[in-house]
N, C-alpha and C. Protein backbone atom coordinates (compact mmCIF):
# COMPACT_ATOMS: atom_id res chain seq x y z
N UNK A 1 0.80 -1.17 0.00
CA UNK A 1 0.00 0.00 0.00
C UNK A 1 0.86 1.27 0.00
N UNK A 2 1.97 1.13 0.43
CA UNK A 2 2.46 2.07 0.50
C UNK A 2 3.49 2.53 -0.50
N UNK A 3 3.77 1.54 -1.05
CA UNK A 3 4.49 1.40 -2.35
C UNK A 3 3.58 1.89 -3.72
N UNK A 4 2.27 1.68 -3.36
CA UNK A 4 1.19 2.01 -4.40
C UNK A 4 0.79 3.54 -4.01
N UNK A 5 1.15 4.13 -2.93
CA UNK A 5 0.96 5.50 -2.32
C UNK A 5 2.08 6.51 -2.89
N UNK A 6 3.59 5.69 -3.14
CA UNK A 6 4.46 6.19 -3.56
C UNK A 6 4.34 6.80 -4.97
N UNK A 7 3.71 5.46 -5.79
CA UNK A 7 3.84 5.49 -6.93
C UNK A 7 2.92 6.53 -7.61
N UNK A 8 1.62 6.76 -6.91
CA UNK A 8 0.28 7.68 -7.51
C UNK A 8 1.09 9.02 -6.80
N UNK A 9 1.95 9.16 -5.81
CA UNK A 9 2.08 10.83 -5.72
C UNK A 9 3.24 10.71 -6.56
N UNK A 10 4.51 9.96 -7.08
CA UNK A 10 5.31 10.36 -7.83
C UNK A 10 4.75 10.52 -9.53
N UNK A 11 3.48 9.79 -9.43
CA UNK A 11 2.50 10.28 -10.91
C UNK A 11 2.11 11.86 -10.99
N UNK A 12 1.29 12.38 -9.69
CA UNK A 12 0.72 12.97 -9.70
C UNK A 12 1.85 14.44 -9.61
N UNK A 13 2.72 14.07 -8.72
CA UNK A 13 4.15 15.02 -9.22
C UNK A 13 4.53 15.39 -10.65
N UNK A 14 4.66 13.90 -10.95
CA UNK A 14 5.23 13.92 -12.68
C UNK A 14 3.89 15.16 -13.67
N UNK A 15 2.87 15.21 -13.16
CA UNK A 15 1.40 15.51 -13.86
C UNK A 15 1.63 17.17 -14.00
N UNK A 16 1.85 17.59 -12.40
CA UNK A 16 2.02 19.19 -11.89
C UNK A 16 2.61 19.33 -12.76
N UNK A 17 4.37 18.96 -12.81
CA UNK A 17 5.72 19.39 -13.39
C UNK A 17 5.20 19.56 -14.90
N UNK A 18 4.42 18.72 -15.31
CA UNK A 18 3.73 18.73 -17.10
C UNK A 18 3.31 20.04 -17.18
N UNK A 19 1.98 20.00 -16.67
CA UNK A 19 1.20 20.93 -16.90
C UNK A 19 2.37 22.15 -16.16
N UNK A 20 2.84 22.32 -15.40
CA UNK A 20 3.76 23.71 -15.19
C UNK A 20 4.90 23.95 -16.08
N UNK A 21 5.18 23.10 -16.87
CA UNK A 21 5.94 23.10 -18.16
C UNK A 21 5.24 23.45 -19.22
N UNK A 22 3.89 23.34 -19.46
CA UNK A 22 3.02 23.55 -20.47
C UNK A 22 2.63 25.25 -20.39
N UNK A 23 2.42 25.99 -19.11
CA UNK A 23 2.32 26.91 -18.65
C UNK A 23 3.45 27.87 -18.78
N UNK A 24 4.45 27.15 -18.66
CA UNK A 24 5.75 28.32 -18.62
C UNK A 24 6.29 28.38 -20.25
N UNK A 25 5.75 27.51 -20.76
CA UNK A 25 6.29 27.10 -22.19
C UNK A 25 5.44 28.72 -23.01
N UNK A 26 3.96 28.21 -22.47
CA UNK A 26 2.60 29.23 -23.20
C UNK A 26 3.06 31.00 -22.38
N UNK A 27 3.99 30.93 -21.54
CA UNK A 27 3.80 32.20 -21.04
C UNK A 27 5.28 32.83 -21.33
N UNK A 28 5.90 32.19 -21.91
CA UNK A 28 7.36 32.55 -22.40
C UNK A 28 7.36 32.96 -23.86
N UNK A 29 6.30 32.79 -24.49
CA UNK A 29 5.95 32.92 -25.55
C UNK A 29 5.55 34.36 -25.86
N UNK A 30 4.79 35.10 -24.33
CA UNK A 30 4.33 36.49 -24.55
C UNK A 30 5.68 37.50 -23.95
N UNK A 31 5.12 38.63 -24.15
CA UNK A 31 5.85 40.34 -24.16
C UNK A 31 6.39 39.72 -22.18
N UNK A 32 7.49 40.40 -22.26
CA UNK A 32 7.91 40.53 -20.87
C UNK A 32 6.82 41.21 -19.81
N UNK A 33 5.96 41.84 -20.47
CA UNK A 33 5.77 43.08 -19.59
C UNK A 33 4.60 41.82 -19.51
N UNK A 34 3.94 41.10 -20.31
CA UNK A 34 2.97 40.40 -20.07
C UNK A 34 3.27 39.33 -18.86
N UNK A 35 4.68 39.05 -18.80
CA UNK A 35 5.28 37.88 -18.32
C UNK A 35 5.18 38.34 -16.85
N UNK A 36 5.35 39.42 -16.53
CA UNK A 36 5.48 39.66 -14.86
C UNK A 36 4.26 40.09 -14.07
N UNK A 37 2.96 39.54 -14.95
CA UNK A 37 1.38 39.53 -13.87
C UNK A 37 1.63 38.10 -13.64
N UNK A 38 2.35 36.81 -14.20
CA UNK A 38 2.15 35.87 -13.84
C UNK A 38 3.61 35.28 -12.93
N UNK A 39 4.13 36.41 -12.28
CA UNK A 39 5.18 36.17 -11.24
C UNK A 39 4.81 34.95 -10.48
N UNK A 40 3.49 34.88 -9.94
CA UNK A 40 2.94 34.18 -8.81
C UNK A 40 1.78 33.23 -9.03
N UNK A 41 1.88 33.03 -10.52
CA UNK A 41 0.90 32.16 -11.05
C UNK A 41 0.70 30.66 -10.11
N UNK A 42 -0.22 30.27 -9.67
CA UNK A 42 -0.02 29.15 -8.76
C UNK A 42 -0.06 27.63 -9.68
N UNK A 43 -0.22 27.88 -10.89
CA UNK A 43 -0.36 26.66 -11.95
C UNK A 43 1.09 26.34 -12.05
N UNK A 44 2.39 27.16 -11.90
CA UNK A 44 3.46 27.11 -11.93
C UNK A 44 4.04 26.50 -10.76
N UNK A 45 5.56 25.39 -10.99
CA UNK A 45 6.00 25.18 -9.67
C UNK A 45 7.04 26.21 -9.14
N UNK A 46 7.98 26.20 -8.27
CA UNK A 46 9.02 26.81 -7.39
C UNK A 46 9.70 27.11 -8.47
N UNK A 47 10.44 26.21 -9.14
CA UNK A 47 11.44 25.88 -10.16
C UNK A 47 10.79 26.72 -11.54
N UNK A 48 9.55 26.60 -12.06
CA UNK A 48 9.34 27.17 -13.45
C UNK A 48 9.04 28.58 -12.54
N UNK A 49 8.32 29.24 -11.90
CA UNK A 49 8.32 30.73 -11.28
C UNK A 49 10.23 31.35 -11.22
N UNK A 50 10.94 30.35 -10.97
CA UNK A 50 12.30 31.06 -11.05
C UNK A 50 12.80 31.59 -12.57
N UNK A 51 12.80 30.16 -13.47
CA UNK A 51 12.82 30.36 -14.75
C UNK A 51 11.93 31.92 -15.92
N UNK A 52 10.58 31.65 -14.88
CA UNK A 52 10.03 32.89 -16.09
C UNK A 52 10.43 34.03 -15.11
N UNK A 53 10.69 34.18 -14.24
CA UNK A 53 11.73 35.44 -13.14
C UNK A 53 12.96 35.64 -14.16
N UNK A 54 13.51 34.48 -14.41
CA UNK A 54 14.98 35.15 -15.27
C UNK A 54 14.74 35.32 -16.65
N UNK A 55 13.70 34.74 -17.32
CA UNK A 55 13.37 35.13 -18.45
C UNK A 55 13.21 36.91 -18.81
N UNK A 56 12.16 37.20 -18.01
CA UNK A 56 11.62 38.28 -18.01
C UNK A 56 13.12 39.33 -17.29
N UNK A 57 14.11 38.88 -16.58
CA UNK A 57 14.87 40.03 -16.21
C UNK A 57 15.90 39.68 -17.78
N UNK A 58 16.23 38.64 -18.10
CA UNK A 58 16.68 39.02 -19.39
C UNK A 58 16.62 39.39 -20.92
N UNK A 59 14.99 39.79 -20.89
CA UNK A 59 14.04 39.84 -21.75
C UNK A 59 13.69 41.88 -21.47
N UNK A 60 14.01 42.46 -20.38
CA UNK A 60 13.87 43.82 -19.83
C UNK A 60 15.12 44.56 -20.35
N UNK A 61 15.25 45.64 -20.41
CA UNK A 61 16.27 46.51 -20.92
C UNK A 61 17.26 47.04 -19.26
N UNK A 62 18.75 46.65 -19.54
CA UNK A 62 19.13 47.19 -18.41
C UNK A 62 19.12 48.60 -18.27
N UNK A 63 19.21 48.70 -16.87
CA UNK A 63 19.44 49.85 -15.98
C UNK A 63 20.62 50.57 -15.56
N UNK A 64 21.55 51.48 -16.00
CA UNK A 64 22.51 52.24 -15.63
C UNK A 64 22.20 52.43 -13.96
N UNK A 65 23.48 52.29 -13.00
CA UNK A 65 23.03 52.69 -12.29
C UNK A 65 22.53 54.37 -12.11
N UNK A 66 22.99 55.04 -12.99
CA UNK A 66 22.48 56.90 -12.73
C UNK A 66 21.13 56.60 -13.36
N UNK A 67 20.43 56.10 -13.88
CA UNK A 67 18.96 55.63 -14.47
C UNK A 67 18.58 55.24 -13.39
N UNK A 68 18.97 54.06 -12.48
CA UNK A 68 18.10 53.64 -11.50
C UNK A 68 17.77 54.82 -10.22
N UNK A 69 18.66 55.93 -10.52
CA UNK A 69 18.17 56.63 -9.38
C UNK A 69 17.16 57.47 -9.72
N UNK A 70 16.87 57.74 -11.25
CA UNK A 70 15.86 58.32 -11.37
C UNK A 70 14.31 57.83 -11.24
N UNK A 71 13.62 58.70 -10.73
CA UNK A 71 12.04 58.32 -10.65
C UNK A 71 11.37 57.93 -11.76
N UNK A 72 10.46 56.68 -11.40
CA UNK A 72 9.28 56.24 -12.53
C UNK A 72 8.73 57.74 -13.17
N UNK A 73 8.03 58.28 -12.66
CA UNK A 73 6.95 58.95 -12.34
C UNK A 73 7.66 60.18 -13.46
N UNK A 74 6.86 60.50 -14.73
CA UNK A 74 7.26 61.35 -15.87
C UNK A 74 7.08 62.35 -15.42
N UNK A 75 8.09 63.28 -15.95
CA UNK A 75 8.18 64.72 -15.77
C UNK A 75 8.43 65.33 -13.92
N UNK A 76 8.70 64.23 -13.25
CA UNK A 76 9.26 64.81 -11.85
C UNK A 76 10.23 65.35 -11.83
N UNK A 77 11.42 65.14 -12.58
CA UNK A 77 12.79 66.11 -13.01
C UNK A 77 12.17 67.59 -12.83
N UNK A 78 11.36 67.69 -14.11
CA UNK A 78 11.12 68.81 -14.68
C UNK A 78 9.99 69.73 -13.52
N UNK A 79 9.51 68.83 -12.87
CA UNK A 79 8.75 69.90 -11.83
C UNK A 79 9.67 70.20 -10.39
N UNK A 80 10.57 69.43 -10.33
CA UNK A 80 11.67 69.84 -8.95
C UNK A 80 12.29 70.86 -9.46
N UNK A 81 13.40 71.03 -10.94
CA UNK A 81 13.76 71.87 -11.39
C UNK A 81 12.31 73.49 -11.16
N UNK A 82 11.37 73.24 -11.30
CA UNK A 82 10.49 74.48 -11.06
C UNK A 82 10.12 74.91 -9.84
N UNK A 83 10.30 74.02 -8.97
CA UNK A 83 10.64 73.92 -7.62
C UNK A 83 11.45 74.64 -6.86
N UNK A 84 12.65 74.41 -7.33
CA UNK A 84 14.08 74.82 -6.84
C UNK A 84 14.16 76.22 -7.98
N UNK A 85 13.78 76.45 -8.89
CA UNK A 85 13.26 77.88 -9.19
C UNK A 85 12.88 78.70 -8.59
N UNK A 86 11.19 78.39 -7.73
CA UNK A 86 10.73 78.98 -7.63
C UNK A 86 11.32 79.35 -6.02
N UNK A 87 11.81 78.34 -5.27
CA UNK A 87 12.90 78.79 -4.38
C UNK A 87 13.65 79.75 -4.29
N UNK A 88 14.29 79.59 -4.97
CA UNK A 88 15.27 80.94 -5.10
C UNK A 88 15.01 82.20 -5.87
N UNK A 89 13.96 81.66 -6.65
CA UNK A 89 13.23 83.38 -6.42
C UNK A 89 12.65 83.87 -4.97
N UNK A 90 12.17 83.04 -4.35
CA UNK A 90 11.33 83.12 -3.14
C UNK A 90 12.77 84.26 -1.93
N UNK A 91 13.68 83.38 -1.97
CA UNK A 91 14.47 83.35 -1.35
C UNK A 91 15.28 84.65 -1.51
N UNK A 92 15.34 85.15 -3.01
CA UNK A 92 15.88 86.24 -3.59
C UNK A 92 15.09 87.28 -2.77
N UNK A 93 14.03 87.49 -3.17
CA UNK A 93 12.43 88.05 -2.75
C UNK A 93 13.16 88.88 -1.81
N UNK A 94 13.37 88.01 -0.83
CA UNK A 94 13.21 87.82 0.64
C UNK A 94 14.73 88.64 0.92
N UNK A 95 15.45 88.29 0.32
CA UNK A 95 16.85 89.24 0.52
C UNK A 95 16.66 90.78 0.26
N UNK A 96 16.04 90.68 -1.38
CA UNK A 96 15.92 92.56 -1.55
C UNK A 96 15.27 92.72 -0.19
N UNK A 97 14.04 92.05 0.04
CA UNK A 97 13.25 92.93 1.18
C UNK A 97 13.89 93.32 2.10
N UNK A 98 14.60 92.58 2.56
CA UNK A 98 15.60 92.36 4.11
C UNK A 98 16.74 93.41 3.72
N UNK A 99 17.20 93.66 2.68
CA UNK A 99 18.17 95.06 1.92
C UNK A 99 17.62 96.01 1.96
N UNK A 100 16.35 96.26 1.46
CA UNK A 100 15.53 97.40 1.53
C UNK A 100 15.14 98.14 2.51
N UNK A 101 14.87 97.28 3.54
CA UNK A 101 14.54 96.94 4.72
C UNK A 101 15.26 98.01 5.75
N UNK A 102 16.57 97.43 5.91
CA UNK A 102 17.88 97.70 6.33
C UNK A 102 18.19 98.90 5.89
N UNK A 103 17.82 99.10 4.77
CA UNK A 103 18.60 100.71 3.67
C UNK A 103 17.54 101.83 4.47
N UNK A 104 16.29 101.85 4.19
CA UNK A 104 15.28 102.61 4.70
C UNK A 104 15.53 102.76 6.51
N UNK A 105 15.74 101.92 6.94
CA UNK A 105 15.96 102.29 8.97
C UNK A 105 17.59 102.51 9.36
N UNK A 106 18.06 102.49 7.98
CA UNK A 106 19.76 103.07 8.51
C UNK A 106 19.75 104.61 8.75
N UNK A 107 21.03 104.67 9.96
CA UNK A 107 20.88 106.29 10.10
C UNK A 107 21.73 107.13 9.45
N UNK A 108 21.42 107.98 8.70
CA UNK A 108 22.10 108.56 8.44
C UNK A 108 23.13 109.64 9.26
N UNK A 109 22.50 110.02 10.19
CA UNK A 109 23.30 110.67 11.29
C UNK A 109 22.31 110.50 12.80
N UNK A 110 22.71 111.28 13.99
CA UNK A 110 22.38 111.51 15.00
C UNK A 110 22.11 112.53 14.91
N UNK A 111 20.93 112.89 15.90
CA UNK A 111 20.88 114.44 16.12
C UNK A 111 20.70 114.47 17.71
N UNK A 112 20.79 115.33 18.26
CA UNK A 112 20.46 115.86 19.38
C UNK A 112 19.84 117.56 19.69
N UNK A 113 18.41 116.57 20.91
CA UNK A 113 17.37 118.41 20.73
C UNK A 113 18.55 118.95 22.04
N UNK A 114 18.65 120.66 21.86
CA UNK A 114 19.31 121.11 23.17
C UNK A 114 18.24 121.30 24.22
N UNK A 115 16.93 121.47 23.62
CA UNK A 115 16.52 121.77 24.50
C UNK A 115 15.28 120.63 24.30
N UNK A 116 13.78 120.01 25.48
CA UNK A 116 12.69 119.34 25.78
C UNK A 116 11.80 120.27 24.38
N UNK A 117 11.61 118.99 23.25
CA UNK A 117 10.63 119.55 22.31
C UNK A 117 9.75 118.61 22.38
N UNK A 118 8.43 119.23 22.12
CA UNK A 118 7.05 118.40 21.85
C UNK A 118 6.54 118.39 20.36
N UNK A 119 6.69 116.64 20.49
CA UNK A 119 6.75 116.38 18.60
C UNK A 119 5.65 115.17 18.77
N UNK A 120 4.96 115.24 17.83
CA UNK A 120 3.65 114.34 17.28
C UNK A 120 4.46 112.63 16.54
N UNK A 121 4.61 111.93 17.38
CA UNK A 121 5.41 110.75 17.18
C UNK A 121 4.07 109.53 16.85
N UNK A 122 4.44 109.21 15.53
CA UNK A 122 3.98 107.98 15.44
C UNK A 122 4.60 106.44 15.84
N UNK A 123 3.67 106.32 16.99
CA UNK A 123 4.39 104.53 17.26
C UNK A 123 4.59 103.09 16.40
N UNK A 124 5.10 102.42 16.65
CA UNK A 124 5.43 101.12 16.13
C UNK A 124 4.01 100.62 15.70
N UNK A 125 3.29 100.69 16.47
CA UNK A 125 2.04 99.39 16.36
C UNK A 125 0.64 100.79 15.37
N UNK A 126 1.53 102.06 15.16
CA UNK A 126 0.79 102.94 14.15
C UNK A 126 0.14 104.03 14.76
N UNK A 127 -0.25 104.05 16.11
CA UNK A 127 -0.75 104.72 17.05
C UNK A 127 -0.05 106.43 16.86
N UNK A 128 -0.64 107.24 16.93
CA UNK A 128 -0.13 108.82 17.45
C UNK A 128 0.24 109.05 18.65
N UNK A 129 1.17 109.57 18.81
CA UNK A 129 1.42 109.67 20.55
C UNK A 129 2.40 111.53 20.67
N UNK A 130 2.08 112.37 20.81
CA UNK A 130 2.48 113.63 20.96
C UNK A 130 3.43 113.34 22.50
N UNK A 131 4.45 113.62 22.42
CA UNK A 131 5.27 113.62 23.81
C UNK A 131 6.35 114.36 23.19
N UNK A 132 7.39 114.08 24.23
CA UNK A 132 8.61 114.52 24.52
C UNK A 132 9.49 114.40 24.32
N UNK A 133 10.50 115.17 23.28
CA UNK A 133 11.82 115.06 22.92
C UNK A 133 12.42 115.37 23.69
N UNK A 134 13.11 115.08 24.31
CA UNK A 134 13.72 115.65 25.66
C UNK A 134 15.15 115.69 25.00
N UNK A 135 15.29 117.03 25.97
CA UNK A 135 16.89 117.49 25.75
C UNK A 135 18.10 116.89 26.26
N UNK A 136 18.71 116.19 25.26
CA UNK A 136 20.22 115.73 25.39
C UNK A 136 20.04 114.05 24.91
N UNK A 137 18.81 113.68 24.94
CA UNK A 137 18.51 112.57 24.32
C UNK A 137 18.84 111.93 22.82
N UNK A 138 19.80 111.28 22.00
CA UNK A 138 19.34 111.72 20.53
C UNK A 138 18.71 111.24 20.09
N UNK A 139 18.27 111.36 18.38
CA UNK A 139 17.51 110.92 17.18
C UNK A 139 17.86 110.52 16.42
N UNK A 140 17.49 109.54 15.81
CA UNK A 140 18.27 109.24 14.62
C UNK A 140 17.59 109.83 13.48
N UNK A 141 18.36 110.42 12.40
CA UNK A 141 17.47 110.86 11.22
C UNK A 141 17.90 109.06 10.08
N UNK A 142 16.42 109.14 9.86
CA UNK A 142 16.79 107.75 8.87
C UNK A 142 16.34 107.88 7.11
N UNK A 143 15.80 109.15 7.00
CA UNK A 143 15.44 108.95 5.57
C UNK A 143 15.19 110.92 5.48
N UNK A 144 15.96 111.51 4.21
CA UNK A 144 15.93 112.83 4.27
C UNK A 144 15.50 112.96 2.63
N UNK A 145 14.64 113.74 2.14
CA UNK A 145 13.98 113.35 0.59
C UNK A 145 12.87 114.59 0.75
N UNK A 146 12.89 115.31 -0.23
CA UNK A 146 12.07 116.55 -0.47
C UNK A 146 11.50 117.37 0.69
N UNK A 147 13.07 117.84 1.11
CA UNK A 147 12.65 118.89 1.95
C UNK A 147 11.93 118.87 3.63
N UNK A 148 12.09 117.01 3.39
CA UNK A 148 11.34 116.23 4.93
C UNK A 148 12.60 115.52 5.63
N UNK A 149 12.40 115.48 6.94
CA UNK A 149 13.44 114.33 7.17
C UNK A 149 12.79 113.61 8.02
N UNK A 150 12.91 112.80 8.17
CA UNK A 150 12.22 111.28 9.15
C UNK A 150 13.02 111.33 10.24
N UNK A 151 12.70 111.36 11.29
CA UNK A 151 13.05 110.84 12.57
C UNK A 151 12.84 109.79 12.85
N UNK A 152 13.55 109.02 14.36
CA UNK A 152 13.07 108.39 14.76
C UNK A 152 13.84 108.39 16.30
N UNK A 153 12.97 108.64 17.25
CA UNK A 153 13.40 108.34 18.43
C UNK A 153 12.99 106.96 19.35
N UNK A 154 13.97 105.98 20.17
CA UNK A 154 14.00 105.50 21.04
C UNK A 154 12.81 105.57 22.20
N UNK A 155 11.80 104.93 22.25
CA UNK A 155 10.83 104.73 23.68
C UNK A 155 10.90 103.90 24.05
N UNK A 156 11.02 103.51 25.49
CA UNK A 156 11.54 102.16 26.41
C UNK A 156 10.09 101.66 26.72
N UNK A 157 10.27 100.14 26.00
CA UNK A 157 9.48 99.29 26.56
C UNK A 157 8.77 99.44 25.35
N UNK A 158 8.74 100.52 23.85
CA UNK A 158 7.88 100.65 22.76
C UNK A 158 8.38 100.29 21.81
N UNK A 159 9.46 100.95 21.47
CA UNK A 159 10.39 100.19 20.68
C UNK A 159 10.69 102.59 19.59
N UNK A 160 11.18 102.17 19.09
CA UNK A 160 10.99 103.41 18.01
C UNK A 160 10.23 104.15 17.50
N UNK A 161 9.51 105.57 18.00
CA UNK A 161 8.48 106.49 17.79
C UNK A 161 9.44 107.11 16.67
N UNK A 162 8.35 107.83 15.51
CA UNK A 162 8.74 108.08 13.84
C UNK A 162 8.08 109.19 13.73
N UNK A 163 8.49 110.73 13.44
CA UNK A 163 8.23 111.59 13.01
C UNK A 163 8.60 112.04 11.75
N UNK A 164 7.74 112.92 11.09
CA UNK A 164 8.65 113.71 9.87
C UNK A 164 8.32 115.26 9.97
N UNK A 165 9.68 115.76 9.57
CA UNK A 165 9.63 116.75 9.78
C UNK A 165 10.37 117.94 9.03
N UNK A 166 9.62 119.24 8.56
CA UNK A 166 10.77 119.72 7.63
C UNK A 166 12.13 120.19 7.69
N UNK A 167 12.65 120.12 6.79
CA UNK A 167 14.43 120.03 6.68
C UNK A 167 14.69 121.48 7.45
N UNK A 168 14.23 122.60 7.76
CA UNK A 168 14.47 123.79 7.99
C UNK A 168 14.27 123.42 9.70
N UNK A 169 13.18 123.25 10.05
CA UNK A 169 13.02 122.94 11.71
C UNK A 169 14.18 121.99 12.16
N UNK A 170 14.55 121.12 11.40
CA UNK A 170 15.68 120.19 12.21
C UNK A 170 16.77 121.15 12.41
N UNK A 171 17.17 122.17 11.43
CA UNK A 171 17.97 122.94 11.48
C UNK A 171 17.86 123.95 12.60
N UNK A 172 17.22 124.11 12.93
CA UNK A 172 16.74 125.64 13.76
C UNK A 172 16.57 125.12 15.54
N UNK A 173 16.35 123.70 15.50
CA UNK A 173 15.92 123.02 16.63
C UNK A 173 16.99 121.71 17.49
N UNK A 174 18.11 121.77 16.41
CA UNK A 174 18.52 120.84 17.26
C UNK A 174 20.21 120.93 16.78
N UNK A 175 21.22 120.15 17.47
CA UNK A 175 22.37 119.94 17.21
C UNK A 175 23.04 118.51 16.69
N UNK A 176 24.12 118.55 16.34
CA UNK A 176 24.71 116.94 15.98
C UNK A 176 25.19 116.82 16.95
N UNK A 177 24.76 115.25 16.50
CA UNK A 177 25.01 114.54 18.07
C UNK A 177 26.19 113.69 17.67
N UNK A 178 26.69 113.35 19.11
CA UNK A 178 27.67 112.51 19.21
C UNK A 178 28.02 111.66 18.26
């Protein structure tokens, strides 16, 4: 019985191996690209799944490795390149501003009032605030252009109050400072 048990599974072996030879025979026959939905065909054994595996990798076009690092996915080159464009415009942007920036709140000189003047100061956060130039304190002048000049004095705890004022009064009202 057991000799007759041997013999019907070494048949039924011999049967698989056929028909998975008949299978790999009919599927070697198609396009590679057709060949790799049936990676995992279960009509196939261990042994013919290896065979149509190397078929199909030598049936594929090789790969450089500088090719393999590039992405499937068409036209991703070409949108990082617009990417990294639009970066460094961004980035550019961002420099003039920060130049501009810088150019407009530089001082051109110091001034100093000799004496406590009352000047109409606009604050940081935009607010009006009329107070006190006080004498011996200075100013910075930061922008001088038709006959105006921009102030700007120091308030603790506010940050920089901004006046403008004409070019003749700075003259008449105050001294250079240190």
């Amino acid at each position: 019985m057991i000799e007759e048990a041997t013999a019907a599974a070494a048949t039924a072996q011999a049967a698989v191996e056929r028909a998975s030879g008949q299978r790999l025979a009919t599927l070697l026959e198609r396009p590679a690209r057709e060949r790799l939905e049936h990676l995992r065909d279960p009509a196939l054994t261990a042994a013919d799944r290896r065979r149509l595996r190397d078929s199909i990798g030598s049936a594929l076009p090789r790969r450089t490795a500088a090719k393999g690092r590039r992405t499937s996915v068409a036209g991703l080159p070409a949108l990082r390149r617009r990417w990294s464009t639009a970066a460094a415009i961004i980035v550019l942007v961002a420099l003039v501003g920060l130049a501009f920036t810088a150019w407009r709140n530089t001082a051109l000189r110091i001034v100093v009032s000799p004496q406590t003047r009352i000047v109409k100061w606009t604050l940081p956060d935009g607010r009006e605030f009329v107070g006190a130039w006080r004498a011996g304190y200075p100013a910075v002048v930061t922008r001088q252009q038709e006959g105006e000049i921009t102030l700007r004095y120091w308030l603790t705890g506010t940050g920089y109050a901004q006046t403008t004022v004409p070019a003749g009064w700075l003259g008449s009202h105050i001294r250079a400072g240190p």
